[in-house]
C-alpha atoms as a PDB file:
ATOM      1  CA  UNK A   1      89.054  92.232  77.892  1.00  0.00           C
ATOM      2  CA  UNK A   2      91.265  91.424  80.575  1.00  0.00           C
ATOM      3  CA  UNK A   3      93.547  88.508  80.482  1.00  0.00           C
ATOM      4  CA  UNK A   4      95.113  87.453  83.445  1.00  0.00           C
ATOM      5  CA  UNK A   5      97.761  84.468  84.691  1.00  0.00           C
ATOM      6  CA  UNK A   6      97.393  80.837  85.094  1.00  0.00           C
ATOM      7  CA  UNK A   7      97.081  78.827  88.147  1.00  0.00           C
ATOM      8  CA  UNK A   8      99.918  77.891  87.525  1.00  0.00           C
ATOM      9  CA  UNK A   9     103.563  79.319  89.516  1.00  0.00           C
ATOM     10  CA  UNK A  10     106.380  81.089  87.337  1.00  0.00           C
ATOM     11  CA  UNK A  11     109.284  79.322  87.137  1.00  0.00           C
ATOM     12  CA  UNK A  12     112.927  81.006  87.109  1.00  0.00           C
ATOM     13  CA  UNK A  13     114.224  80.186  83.581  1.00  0.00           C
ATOM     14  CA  UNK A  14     116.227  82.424  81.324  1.00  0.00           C
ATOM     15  CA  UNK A  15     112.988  81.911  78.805  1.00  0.00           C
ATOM     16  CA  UNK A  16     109.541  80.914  79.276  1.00  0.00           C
ATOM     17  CA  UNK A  17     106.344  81.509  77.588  1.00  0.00           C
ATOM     18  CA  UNK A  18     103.484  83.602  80.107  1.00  0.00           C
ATOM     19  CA  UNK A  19     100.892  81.432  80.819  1.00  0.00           C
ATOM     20  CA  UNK A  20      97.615  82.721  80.117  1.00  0.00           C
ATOM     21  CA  UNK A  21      93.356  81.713  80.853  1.00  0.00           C
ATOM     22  CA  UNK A  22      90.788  82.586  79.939  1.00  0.00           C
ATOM     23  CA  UNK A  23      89.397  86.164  80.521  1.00  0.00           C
ATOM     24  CA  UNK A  24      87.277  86.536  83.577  1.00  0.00           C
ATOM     25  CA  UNK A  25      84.973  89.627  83.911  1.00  0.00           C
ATOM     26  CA  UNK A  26      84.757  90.511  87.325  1.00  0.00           C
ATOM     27  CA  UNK A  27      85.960  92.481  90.537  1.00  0.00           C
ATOM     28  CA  UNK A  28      86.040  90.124  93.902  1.00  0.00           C
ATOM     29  CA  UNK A  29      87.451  90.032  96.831  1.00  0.00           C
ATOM     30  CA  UNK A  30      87.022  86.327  98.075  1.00  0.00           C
ATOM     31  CA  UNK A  31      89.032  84.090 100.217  1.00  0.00           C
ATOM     32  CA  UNK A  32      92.071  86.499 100.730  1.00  0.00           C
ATOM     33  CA  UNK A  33      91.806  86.606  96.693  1.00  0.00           C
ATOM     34  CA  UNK A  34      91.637  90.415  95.205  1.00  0.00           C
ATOM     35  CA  UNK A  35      90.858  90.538  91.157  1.00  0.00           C
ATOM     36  CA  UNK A  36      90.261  93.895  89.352  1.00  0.00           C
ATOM     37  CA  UNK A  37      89.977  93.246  85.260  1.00  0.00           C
ATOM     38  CA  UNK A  38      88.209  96.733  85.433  1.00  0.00           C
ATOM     39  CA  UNK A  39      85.288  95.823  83.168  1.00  0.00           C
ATOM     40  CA  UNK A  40      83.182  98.360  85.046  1.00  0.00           C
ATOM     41  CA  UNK A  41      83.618 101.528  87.002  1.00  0.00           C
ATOM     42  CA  UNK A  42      86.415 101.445  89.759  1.00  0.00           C
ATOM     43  CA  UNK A  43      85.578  99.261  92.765  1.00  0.00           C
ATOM     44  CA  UNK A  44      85.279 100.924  96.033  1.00  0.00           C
ATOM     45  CA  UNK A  45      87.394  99.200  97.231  1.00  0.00           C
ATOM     46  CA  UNK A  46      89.962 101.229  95.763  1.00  0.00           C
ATOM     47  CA  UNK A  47      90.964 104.636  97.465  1.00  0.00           C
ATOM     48  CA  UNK A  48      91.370 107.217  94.498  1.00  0.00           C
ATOM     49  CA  UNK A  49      93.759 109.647  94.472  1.00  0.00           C
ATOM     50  CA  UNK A  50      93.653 112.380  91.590  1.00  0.00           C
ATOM     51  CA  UNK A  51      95.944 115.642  92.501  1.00  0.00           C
ATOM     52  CA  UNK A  52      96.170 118.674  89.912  1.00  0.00           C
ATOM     53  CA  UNK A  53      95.224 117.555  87.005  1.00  0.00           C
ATOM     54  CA  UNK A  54      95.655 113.574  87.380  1.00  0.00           C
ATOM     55  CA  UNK A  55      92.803 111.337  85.894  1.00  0.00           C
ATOM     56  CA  UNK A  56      91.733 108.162  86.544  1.00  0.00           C
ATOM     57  CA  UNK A  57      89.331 106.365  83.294  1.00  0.00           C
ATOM     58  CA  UNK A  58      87.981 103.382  82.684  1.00  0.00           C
ATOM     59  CA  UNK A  59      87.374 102.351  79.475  1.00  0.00           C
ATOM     60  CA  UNK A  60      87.519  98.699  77.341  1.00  0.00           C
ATOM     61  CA  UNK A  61      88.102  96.860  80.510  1.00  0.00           C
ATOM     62  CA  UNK A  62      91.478  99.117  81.108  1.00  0.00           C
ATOM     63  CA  UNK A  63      91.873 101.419  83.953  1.00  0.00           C
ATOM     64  CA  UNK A  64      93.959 104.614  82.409  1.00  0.00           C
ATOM     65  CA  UNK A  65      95.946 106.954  84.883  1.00  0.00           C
ATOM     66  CA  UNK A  66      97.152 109.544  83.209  1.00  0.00           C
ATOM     67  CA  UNK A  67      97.768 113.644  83.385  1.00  0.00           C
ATOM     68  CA  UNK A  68      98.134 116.147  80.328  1.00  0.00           C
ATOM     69  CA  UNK A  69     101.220 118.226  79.791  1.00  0.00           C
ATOM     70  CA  UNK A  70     102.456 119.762  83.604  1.00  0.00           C
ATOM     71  CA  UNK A  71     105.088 122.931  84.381  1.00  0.00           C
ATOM     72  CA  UNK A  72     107.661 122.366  86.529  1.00  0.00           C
ATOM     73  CA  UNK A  73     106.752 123.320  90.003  1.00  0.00           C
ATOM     74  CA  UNK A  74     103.259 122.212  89.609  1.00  0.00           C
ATOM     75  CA  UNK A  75     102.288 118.405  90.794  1.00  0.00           C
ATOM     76  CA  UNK A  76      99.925 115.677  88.980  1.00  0.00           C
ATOM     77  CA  UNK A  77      99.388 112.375  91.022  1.00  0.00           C
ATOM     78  CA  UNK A  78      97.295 109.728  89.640  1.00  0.00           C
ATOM     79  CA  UNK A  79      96.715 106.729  92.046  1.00  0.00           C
ATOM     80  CA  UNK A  80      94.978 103.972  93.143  1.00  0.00           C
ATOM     81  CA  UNK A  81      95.524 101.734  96.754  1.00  0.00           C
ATOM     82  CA  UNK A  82      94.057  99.508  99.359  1.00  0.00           C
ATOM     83  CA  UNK A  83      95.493 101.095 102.287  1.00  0.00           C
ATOM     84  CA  UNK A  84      93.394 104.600 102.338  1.00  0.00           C
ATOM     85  CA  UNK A  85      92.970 105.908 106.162  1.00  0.00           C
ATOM     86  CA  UNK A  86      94.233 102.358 107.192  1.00  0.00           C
ATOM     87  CA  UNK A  87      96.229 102.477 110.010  1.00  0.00           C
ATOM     88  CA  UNK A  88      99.716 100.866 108.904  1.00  0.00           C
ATOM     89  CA  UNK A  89      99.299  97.938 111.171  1.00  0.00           C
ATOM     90  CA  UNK A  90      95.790  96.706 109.423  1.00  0.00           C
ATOM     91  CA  UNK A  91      97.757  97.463 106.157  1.00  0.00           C
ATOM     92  CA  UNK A  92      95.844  93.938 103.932  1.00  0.00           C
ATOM     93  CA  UNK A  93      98.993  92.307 102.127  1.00  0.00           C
ATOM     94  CA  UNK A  94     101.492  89.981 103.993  1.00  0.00           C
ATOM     95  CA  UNK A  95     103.719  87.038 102.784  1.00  0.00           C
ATOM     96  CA  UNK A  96     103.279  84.745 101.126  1.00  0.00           C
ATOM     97  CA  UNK A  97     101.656  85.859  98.507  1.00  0.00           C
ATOM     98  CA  UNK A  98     101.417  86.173  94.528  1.00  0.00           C
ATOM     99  CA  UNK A  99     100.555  89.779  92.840  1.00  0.00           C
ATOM    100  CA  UNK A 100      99.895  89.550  88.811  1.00  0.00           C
ATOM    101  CA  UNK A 101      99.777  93.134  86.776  1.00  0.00           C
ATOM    102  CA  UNK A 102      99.416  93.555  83.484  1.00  0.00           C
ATOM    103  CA  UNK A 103     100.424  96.743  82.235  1.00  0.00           C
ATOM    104  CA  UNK A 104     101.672  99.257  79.615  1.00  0.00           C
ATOM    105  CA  UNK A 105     102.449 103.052  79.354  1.00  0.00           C
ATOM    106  CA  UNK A 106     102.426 105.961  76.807  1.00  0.00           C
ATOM    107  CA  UNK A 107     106.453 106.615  76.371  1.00  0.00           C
ATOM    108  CA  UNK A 108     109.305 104.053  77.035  1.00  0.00           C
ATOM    109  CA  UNK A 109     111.202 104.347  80.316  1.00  0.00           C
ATOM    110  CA  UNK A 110     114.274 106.048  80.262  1.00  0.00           C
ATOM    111  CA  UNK A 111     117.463 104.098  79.563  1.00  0.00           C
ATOM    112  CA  UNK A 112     121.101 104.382  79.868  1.00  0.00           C
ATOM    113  CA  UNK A 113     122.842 105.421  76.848  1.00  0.00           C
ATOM    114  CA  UNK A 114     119.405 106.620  75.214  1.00  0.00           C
ATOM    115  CA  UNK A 115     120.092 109.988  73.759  1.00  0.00           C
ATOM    116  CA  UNK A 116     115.800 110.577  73.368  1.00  0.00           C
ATOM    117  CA  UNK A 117     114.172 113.166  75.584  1.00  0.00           C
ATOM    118  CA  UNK A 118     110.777 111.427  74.641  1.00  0.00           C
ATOM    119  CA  UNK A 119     110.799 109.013  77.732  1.00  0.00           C
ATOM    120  CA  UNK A 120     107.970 108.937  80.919  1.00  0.00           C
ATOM    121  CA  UNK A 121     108.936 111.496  83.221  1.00  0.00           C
ATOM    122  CA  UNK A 122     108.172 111.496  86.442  1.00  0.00           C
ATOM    123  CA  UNK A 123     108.099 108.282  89.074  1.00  0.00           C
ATOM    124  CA  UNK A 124     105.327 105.147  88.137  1.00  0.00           C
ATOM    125  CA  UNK A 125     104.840 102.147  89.846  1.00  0.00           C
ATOM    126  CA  UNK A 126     102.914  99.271  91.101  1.00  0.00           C
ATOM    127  CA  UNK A 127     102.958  97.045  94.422  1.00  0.00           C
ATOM    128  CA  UNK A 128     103.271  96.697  97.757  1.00  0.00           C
ATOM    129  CA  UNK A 129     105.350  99.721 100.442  1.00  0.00           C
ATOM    130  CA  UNK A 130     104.100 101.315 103.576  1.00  0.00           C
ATOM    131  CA  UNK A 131     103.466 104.461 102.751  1.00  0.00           C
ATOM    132  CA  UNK A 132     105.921 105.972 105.328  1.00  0.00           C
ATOM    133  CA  UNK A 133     104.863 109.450 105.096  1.00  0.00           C
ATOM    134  CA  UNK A 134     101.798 111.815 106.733  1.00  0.00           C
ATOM    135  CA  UNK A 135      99.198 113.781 105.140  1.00  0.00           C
ATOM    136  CA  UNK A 136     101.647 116.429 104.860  1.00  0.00           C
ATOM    137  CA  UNK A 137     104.231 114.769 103.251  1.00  0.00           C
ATOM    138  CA  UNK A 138     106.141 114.288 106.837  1.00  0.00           C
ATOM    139  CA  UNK A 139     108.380 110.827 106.615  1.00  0.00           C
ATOM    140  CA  UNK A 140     107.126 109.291 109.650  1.00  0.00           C
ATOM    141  CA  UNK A 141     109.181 106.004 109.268  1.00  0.00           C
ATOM    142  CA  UNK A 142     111.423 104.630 106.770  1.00  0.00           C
ATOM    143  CA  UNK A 143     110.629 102.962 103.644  1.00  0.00           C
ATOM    144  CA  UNK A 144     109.443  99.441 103.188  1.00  0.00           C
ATOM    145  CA  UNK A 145     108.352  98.070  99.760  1.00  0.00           C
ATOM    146  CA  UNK A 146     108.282  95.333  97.470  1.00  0.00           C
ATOM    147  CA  UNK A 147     107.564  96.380  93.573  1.00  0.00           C
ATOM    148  CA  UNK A 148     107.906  97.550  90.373  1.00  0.00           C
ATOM    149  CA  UNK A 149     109.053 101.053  90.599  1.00  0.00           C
ATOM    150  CA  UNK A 150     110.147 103.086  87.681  1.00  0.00           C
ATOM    151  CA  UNK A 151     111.652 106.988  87.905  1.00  0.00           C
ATOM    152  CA  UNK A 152     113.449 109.353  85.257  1.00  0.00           C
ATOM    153  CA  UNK A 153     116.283 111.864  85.326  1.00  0.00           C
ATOM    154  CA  UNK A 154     116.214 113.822  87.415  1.00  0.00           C
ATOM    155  CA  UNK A 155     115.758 111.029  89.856  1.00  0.00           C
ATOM    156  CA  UNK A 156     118.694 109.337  91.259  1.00  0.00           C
ATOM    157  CA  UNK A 157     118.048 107.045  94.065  1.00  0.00           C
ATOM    158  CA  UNK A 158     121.564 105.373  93.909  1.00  0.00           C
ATOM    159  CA  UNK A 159     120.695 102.734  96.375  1.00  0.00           C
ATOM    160  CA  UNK A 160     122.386  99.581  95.358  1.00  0.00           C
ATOM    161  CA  UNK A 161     126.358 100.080  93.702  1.00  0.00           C
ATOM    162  CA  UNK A 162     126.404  99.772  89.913  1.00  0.00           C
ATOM    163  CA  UNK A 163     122.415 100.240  89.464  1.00  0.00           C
ATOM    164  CA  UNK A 164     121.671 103.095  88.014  1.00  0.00           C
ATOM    165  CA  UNK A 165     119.611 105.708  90.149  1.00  0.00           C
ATOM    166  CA  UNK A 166     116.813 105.630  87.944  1.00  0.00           C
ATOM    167  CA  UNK A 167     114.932 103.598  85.282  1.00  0.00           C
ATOM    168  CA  UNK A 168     112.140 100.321  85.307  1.00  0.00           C
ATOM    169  CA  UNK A 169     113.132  98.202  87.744  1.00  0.00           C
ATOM    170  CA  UNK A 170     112.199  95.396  89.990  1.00  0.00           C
ATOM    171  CA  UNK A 171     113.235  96.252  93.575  1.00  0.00           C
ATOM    172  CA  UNK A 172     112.676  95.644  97.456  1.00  0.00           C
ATOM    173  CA  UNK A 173     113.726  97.935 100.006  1.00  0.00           C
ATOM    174  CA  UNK A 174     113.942  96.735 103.813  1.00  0.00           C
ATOM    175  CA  UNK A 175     114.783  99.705 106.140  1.00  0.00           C
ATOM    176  CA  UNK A 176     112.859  98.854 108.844  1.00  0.00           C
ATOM    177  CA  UNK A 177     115.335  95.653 110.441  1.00  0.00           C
ATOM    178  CA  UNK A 178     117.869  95.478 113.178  1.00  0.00           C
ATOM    179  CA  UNK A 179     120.685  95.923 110.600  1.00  0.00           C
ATOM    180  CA  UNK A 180     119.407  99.020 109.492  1.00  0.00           C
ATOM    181  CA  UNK A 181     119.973 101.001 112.725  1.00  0.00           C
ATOM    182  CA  UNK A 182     123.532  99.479 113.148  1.00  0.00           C
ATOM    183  CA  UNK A 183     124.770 100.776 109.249  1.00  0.00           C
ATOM    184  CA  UNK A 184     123.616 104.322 110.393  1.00  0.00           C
ATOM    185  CA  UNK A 185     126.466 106.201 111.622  1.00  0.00           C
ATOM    186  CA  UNK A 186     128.671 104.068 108.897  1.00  0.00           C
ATOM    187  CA  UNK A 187     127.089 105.457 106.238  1.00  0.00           C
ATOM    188  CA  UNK A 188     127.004 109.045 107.708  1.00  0.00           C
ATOM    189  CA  UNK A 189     130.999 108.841 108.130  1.00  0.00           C
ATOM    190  CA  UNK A 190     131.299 107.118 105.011  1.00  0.00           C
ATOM    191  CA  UNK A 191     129.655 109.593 103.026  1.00  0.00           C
ATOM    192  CA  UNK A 192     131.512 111.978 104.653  1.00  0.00           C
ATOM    193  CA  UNK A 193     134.608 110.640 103.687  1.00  0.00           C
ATOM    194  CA  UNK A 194     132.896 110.654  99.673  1.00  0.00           C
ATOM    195  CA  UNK A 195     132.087 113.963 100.501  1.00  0.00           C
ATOM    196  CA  UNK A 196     135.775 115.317 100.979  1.00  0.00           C
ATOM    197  CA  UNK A 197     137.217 112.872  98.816  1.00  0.00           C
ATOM    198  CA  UNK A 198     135.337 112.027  95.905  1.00  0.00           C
ATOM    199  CA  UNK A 199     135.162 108.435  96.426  1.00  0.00           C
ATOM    200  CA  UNK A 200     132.065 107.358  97.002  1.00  0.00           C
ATOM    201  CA  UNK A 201     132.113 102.915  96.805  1.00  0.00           C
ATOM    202  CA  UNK A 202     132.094 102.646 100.429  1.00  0.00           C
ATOM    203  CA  UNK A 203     129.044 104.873 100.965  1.00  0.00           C
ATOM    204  CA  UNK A 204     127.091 103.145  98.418  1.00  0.00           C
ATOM    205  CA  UNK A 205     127.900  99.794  99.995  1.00  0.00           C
ATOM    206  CA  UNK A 206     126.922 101.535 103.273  1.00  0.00           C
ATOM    207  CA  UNK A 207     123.507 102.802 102.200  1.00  0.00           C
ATOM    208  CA  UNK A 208     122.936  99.502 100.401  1.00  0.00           C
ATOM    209  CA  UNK A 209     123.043  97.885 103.597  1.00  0.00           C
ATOM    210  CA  UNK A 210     120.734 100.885 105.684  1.00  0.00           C
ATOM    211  CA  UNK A 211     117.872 100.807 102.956  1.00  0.00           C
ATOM    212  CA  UNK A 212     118.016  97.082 102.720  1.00  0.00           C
ATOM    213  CA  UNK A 213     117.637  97.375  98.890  1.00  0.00           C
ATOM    214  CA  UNK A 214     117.975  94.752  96.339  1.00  0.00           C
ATOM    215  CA  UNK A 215     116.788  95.568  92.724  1.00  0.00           C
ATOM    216  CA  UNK A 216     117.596  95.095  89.013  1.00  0.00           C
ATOM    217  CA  UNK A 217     117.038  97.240  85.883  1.00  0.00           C
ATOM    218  CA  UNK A 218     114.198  95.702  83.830  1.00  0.00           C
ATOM    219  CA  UNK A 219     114.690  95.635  79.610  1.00  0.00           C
ATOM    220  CA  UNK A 220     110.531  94.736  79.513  1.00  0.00           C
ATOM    221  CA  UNK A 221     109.770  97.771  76.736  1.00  0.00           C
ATOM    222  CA  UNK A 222     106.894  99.492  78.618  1.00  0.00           C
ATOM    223  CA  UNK A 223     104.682 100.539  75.670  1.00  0.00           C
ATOM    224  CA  UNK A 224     104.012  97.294  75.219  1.00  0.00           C
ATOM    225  CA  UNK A 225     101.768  95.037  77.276  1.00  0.00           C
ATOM    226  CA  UNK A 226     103.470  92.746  79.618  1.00  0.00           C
ATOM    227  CA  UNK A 227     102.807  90.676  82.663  1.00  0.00           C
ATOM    228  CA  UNK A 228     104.075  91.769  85.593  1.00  0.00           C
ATOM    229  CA  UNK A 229     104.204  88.800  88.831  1.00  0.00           C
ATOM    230  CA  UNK A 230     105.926  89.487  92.183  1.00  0.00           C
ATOM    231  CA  UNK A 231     105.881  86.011  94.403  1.00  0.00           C
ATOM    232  CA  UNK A 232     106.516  87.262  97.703  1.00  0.00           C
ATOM    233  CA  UNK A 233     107.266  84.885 100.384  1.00  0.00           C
ATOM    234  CA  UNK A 234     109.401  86.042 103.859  1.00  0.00           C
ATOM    235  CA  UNK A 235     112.573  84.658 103.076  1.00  0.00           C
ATOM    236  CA  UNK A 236     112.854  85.842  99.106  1.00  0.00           C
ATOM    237  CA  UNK A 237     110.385  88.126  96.938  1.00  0.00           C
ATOM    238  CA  UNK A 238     111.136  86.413  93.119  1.00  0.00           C
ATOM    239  CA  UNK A 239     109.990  88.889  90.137  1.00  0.00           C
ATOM    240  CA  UNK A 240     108.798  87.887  86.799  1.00  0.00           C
ATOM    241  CA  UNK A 241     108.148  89.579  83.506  1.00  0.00           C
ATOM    242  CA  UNK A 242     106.308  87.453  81.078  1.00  0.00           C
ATOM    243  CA  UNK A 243     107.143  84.302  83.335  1.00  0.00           C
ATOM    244  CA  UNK A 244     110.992  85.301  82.886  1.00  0.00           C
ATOM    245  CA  UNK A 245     112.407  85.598  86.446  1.00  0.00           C
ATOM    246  CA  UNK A 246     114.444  89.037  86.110  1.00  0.00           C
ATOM    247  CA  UNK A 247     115.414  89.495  90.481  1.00  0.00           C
ATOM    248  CA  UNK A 248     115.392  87.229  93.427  1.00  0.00           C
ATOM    249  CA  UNK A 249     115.541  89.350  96.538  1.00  0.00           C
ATOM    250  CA  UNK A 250     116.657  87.292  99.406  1.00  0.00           C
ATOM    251  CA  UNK A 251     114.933  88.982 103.039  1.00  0.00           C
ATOM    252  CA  UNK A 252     112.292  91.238 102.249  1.00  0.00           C
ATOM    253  CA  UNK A 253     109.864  92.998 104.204  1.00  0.00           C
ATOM    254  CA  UNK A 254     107.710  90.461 105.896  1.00  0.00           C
ATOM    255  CA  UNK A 255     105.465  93.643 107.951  1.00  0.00           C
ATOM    256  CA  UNK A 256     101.705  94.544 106.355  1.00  0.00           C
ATOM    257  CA  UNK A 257     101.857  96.488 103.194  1.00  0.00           C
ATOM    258  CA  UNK A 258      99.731  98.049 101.510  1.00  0.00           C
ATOM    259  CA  UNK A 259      99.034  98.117  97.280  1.00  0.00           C
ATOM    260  CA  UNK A 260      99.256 101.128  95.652  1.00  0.00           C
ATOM    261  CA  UNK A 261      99.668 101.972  91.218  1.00  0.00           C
ATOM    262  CA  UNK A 262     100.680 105.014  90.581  1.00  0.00           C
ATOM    263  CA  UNK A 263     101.447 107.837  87.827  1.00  0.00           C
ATOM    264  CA  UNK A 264     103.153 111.153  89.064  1.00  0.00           C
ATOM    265  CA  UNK A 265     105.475 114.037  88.158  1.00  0.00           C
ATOM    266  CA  UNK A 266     107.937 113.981  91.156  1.00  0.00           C
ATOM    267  CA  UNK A 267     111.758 113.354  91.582  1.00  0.00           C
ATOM    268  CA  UNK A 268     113.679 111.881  93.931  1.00  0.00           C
ATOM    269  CA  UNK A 269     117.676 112.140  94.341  1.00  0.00           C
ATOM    270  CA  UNK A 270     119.524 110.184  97.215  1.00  0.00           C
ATOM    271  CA  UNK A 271     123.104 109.605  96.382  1.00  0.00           C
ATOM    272  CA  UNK A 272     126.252 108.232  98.189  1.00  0.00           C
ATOM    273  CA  UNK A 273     127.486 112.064  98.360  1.00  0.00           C
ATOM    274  CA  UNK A 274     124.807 113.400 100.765  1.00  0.00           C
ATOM    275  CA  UNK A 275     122.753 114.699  98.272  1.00  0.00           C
ATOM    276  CA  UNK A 276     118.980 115.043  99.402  1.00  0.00           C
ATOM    277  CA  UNK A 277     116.572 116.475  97.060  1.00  0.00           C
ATOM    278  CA  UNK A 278     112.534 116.059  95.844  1.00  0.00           C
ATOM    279  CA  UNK A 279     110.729 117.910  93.602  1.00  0.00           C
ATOM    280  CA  UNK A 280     108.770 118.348  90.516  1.00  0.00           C
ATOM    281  CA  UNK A 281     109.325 118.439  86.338  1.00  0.00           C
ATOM    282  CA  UNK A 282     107.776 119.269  83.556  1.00  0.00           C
ATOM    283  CA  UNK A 283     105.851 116.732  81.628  1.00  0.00           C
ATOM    284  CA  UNK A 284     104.033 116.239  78.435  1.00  0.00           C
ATOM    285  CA  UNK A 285     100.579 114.471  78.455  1.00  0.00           C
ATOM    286  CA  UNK A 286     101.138 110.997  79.505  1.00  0.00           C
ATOM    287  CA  UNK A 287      99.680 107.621  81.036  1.00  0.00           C
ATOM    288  CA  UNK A 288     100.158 104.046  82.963  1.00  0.00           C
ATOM    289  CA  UNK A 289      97.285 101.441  81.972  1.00  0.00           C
ATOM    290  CA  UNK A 290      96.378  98.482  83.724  1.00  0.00           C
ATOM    291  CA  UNK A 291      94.455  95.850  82.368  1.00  0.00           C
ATOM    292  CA  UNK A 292      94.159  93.731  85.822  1.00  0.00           C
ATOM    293  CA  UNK A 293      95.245  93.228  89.256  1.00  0.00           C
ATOM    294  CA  UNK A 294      95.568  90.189  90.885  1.00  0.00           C
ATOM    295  CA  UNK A 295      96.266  89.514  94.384  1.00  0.00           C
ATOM    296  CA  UNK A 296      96.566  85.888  95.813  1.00  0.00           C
ATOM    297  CA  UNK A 297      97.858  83.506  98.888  1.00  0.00           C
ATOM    298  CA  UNK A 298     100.469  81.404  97.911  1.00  0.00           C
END
């Protein structure tokens, strides 16, 4: 059954207990509230996304996204969102709001200093972004999102300095602002400059300030079921892990968003350097459950 958060609001302390009620079996979308415990078949509400061999299940009031072993080359995309053929400006989730997930996957995230190769490969994820690409895969903007994100080696989207490129995080990135446009051709000479030299600090801090991003590596040990809350107001998005506040972002996106959970098989690399890249990896079978989504004003 699904369990799902209190009325009442996190608070930031180095430890606090999650606050739990009672379970409620429904879906509803009432009063600018969305709940999913998925104690039935997926709501239409959701838009479904299942590419190569991606699966979405539900089963014991869990929704399962998952994929069996993929090759390299070859890409699996299990997904759920809100924001289908919406047009970005009628995207449904502004500030201020509360999102509650509880969640858990297959294999542990992968970690720094972890020697294992048995880690979720691949990019996974819940929250809110605005999907800045076209049917094609075009990038048609640049990225806006407020979430929990994870990605594995290969990925290395070096976007603030001493965070790793990869791993389970909590993260916002702002591109679209006034301040983005004016770090452009900084960055580009900056990263030149790592480019021929090697150093790379003042590119990071450079492309720090053009993606807007703010995030922090999260210890929360996936397997395991945990509560995942994002208050997102337009001044500061504050993120929680069993009530324990692990980031406070300070100017996020306030623009329409919409929500989106994930399970795929891509990589991403964006470094300091220059270094552009996407693609696909091999994979054994794996999966992302959630056991509910909630969505409310604050």
């Amino acid at each position: 059954m699904a369990t799902i958060g209190g009325g009442a609001t996190p608070v930031c302390l180095a430890q606090k207990d999650a606050i739990t009620a009672p379970a409620v079996l429904l879906y509803s979308l009432t009063d600018g509230i969305m709940f999913d415990d998925f104690d039935a078949p997926l709501a239409p509400y959701w838009t479904q996304t299942r590419l190569g061999p991606g699966t979405l299940t539900v089963s014991t009031s869990t929704l399962r996204l998952a994929f069996p072993e993929v090759q390299e080359g070859h890409y699996a995309d299990a997904q759920i969102d809100d924001y289908g053929s919406l047009a970005r400006s009628a995207f449904p989730w502004k500030p201020p709001l509360r999102m509650e997930v509880r969640s858990r996957a297959s294999l542990p995230s992968a970690t720094v200093g972890n020697p294992t190769t048995n880690f979720l490969r691949g990019t996974a994820g819940f929250g809110f972004w605005n999907y800045p690409f076209s049917v094609r895969g075009d990038i048609l903007m640049l990225p806006e999102a407020v979430w929990f994100f994870y990605a594995s080696p290969p990925s290395n989207m070096a976007l603030v300095p001493g965070v790793p490129g990869w791993g389970w995080k909590a993260q916002v990135i702002h591109s679209m602002r006034p301040g983005a446009l004016l770090a452009t051709v900084p960055t580009a000479l900056s990263t030149g400059w790592g480019l021929l030299t090697g150093d790379t600090r003042s590119a990071a801090r450079w492309l720090q300030r053009l993606s807007g991003a703010n995030e922090a590596l999260l210890s929360a040990d996936i397997t395991s079921w945990h509560t995942y809350t994002l208050e997102w107001r337009a001044t500061e998005a504050t993120f929680f892990v069993d009530g324990t506040c692990v980031l406070r972002a300070p100017q996020p996106p306030n623009r329409a968003l919409g929500f989106v959970a994930w399970l795929d098989n891509q990589y991403a690399i964006a470094t300091p350097r220059g270094t552009l890249r996407f693609g696909t990896i091999a994979c054994s079978p794996q999966w992302l459950e959630l056991d509910s989504i909630r969505i409310e004003p604050l």
